[in-house]
C-alpha atoms as a PDB file:
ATOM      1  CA  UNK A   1      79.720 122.967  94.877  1.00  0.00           C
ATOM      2  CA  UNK A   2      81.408 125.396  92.829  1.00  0.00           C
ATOM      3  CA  UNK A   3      82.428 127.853  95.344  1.00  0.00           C
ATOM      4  CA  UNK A   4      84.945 124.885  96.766  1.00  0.00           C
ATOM      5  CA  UNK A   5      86.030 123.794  93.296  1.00  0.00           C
ATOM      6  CA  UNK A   6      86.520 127.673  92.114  1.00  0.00           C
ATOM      7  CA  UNK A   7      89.237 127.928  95.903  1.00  0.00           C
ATOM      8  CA  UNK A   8      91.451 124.627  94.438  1.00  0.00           C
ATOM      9  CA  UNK A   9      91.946 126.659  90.833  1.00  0.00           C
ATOM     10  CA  UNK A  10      95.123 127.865  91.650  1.00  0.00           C
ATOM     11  CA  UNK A  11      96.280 124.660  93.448  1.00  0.00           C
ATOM     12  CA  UNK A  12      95.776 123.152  90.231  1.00  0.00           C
ATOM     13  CA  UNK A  13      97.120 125.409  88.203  1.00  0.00           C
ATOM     14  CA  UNK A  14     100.275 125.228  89.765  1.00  0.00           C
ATOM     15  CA  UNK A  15     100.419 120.832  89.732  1.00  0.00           C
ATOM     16  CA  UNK A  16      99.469 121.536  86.137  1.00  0.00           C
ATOM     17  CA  UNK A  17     102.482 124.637  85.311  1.00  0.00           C
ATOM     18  CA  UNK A  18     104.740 122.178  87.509  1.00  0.00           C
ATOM     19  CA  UNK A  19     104.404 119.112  85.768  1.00  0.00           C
ATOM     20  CA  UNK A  20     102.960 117.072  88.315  1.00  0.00           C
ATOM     21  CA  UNK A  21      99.435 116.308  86.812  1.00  0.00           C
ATOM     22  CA  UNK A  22      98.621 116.884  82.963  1.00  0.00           C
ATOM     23  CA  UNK A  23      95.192 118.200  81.873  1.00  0.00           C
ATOM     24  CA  UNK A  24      93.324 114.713  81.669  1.00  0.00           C
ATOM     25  CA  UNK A  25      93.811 113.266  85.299  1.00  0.00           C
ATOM     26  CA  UNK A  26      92.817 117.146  86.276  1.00  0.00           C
ATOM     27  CA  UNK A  27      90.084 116.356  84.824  1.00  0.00           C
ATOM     28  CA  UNK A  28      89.116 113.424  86.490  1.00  0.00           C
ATOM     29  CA  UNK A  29      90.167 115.096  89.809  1.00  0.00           C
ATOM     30  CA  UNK A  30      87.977 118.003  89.445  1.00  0.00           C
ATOM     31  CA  UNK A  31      85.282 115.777  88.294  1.00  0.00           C
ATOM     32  CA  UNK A  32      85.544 113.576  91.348  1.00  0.00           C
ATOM     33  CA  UNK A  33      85.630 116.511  93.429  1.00  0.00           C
ATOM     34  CA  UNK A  34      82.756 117.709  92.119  1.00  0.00           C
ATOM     35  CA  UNK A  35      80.774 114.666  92.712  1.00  0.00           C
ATOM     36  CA  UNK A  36      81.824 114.413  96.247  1.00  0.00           C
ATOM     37  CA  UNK A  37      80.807 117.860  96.883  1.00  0.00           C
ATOM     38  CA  UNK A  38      77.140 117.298  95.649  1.00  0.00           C
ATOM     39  CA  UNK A  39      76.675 114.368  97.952  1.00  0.00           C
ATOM     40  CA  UNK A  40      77.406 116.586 100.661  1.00  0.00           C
ATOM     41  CA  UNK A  41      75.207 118.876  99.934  1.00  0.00           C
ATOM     42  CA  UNK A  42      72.278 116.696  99.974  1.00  0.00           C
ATOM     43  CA  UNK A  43      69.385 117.521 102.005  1.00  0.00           C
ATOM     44  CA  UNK A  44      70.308 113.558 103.519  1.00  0.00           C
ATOM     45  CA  UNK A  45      74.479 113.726 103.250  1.00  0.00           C
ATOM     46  CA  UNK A  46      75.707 110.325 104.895  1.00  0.00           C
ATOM     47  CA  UNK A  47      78.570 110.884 107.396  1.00  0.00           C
ATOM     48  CA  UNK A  48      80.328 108.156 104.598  1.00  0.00           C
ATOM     49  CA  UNK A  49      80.119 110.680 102.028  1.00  0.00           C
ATOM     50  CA  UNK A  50      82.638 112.838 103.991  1.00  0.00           C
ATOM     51  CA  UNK A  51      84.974 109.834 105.188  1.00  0.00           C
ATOM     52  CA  UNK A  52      85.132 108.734 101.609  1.00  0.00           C
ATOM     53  CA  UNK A  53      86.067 112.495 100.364  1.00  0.00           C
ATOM     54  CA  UNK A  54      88.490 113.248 103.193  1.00  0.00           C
ATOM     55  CA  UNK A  55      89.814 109.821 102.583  1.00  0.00           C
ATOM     56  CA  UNK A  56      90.613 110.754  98.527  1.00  0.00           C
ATOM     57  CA  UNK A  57      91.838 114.284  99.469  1.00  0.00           C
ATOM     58  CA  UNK A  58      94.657 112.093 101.576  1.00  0.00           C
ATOM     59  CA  UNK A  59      95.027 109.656  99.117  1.00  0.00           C
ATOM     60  CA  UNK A  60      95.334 112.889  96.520  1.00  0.00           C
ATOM     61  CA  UNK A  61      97.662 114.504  98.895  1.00  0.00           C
ATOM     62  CA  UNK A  62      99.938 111.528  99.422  1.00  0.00           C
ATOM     63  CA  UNK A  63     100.178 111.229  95.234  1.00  0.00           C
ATOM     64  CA  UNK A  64     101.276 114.853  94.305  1.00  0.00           C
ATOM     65  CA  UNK A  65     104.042 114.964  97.365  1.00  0.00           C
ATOM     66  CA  UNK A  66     105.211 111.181  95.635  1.00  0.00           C
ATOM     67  CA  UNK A  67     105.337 112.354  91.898  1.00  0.00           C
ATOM     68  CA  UNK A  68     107.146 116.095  93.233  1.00  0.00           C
ATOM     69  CA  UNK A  69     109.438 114.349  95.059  1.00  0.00           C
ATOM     70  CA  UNK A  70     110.237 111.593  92.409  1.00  0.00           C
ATOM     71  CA  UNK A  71     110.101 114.767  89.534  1.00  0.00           C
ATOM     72  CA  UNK A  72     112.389 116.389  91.795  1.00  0.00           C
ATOM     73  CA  UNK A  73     114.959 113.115  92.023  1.00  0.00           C
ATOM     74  CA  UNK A  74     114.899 112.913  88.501  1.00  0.00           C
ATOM     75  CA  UNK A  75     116.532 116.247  87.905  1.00  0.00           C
ATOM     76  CA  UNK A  76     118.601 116.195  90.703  1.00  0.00           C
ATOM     77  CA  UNK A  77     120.282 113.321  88.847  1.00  0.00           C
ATOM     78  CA  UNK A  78     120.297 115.458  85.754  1.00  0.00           C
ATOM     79  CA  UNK A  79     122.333 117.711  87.519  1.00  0.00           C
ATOM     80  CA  UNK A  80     124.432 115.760  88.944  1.00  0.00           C
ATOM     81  CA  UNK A  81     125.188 114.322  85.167  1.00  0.00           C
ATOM     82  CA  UNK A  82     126.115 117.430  84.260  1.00  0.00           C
ATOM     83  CA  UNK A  83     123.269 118.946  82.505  1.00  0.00           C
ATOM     84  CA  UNK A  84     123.061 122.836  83.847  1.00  0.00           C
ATOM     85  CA  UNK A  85     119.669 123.275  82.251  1.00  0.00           C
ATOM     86  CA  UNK A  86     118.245 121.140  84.770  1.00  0.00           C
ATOM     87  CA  UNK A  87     118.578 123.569  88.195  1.00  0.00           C
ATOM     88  CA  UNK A  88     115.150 125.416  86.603  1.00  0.00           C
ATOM     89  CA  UNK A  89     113.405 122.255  86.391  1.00  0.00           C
ATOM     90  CA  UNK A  90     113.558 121.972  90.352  1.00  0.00           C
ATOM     91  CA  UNK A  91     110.419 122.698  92.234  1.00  0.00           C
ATOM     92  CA  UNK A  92     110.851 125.882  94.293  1.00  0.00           C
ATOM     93  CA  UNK A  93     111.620 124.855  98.117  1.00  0.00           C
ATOM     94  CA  UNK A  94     108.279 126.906  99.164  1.00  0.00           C
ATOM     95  CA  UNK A  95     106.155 124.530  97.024  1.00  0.00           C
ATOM     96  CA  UNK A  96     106.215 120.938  98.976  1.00  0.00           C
ATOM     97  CA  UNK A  97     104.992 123.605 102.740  1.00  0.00           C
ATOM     98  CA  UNK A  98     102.634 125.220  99.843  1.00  0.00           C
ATOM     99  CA  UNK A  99     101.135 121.605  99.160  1.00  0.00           C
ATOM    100  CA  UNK A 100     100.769 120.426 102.609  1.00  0.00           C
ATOM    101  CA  UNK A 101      98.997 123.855 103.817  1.00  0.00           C
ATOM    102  CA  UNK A 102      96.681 123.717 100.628  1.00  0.00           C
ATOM    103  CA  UNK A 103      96.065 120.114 101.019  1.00  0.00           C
ATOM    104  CA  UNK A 104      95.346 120.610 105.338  1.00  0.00           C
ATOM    105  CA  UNK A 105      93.334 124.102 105.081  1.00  0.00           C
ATOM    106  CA  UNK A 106      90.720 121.579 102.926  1.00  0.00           C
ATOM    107  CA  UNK A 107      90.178 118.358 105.000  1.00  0.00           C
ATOM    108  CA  UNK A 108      90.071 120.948 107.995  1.00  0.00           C
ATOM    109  CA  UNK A 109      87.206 122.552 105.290  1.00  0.00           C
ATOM    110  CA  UNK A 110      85.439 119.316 104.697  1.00  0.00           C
ATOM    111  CA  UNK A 111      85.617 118.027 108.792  1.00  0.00           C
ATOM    112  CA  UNK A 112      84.194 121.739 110.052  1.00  0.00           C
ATOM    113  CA  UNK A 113      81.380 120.766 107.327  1.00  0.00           C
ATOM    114  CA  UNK A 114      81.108 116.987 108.846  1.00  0.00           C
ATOM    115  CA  UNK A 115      81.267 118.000 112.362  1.00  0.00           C
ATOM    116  CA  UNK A 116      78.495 120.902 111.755  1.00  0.00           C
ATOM    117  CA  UNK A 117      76.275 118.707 110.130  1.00  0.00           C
ATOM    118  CA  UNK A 118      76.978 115.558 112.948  1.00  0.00           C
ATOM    119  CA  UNK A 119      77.747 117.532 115.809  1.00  0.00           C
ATOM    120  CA  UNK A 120      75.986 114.966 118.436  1.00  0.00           C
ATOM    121  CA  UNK A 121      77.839 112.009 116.784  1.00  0.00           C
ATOM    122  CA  UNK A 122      80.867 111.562 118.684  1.00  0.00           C
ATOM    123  CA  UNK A 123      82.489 109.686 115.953  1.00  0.00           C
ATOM    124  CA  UNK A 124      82.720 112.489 113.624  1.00  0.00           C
ATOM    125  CA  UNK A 125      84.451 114.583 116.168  1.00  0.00           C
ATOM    126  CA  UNK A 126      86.810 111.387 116.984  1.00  0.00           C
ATOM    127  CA  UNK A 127      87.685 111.229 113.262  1.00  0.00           C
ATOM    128  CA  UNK A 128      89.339 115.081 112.988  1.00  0.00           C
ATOM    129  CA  UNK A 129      90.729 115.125 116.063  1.00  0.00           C
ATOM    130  CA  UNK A 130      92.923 111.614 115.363  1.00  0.00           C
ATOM    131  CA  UNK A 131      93.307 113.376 112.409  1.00  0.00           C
ATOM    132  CA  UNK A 132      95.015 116.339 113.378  1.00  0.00           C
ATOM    133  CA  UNK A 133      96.756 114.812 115.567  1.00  0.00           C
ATOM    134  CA  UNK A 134      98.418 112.391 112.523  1.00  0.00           C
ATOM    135  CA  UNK A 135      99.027 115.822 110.667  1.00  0.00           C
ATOM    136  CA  UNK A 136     100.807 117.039 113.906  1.00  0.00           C
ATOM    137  CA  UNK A 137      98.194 120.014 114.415  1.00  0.00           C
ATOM    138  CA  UNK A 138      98.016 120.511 117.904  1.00  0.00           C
ATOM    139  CA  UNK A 139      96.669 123.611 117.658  1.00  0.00           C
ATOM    140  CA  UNK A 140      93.662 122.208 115.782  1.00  0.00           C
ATOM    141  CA  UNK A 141      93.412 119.049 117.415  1.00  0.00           C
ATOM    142  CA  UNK A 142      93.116 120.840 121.345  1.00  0.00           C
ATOM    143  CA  UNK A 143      90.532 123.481 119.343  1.00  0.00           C
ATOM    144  CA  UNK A 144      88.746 120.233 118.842  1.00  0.00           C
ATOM    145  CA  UNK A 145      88.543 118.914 121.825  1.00  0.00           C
ATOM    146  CA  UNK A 146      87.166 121.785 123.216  1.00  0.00           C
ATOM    147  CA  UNK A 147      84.454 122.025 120.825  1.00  0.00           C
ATOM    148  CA  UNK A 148      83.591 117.927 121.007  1.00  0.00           C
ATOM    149  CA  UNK A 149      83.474 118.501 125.084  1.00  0.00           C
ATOM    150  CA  UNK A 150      81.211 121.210 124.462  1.00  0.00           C
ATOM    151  CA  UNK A 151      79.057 119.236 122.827  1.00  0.00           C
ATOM    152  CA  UNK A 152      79.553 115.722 124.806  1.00  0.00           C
ATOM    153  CA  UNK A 153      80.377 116.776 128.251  1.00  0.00           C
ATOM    154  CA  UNK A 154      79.554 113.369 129.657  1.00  0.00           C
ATOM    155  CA  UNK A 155      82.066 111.407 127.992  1.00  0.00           C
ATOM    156  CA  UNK A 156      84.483 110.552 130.245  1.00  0.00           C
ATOM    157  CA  UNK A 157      87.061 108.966 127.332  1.00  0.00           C
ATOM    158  CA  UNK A 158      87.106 112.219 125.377  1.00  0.00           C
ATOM    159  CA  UNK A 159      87.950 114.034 128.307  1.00  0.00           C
ATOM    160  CA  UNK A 160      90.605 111.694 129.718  1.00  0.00           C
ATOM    161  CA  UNK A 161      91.848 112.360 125.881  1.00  0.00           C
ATOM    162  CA  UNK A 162      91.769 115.992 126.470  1.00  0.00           C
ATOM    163  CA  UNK A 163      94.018 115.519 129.495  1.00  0.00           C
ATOM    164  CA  UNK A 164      96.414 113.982 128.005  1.00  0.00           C
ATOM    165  CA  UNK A 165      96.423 115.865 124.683  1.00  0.00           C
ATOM    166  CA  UNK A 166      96.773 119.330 126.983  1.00  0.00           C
ATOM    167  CA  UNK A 167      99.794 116.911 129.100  1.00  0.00           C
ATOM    168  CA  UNK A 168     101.945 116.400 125.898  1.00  0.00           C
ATOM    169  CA  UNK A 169     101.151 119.892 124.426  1.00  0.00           C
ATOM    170  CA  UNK A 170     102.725 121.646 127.909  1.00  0.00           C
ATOM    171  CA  UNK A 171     105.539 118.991 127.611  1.00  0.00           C
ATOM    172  CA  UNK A 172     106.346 120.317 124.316  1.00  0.00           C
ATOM    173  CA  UNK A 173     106.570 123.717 124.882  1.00  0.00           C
ATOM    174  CA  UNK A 174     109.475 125.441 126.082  1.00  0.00           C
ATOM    175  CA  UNK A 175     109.334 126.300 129.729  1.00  0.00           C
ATOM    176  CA  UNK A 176     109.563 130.044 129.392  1.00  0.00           C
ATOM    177  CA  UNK A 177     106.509 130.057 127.542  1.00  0.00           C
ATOM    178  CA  UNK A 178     104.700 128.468 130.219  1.00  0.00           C
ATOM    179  CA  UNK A 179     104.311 131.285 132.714  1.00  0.00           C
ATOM    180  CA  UNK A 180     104.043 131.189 136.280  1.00  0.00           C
ATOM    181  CA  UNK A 181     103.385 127.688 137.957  1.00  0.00           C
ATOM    182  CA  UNK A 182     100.643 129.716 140.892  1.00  0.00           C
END
């Protein structure tokens, strides 16, 4: 439990030095966190348990990018007003790609965790690959696949899935990157 609270310190360090969250709803964020945690590591974790966390780590997500980007309205109007004081008040560019990588790198944390724990339950695996495919992680999402055939090679919908996952990913990709077609 505290070993993933102690790797989201400096996350919240910088919402806190930022402005975005004060001490008190820190508190109840690290204290919710904490809770979730110890009902995974239960000797009987429910796959709930995890579809409940990863569900507040999106709801959390979606809340910080809404109060930087308001924050960040707020002076921009400042400036344009004519106060000068204002331009250090702006979040850095870097921090809103910061955010989203902190905020991805644990959900992919907690699914790894879900999908160890119910690797023969097709659902779990279902779950991170839709989403990593919402995030736009293709990357992720075909790793995924190849890990949930491995495990349920006699599903014929995951691997028509698969197909079409690999289709879009070549259809994406610029054609010199493709190699030879033999």
């Amino acid at each position: 439990v505290h070993y993933s609270l102690d790797r989201s310190l400096p996350e919240l360090r910088v919402l806190e030095e930022q402005g975005i969250l004060t001490k008190y709803p820190l508190r109840s964020l690290t204290s919710q966190r904490q809770s979730f945690e110890a009902r995974l590591i239960r000797r009987k974790a429910d796959k709930n348990d995890f579809v409940r966390y990863l569900d507040f780590e999106d709801d959390l997500h979606a809340l910080i990018m809404l109060r930087a980007r308001e924050r960040n309205r707020l002076v921009m109007e400042r400036i344009k007003s004519g106060d000068e004081d204002a331009k250090s008040q702006l979040l850095p560019r870097s921090f809103f790609p910061k955010q989203a990588a902190h905020s991805s790198a644990h959900c992919v944390a907690i699914f790894e965790r879900m999908v160890l724990k119910f690797r023969w339950d097709l659902d779990a695996w279902e779950r991170y690959i839709a989403w990593a495919k919402k995030r736009k992680m293709r990357v992720v999402a075909g790793r995924v696949y190849a890990r949930a055939l491995a495990m349920h090679p006699m599903q014929p919908s995951l691997w028509l899935r698969s197909l079409i996952h690999i289709g879009r990913c070549r259809r994406l990709r610029p054609c010199g990157s493709r190699g030879s077609p033999s």
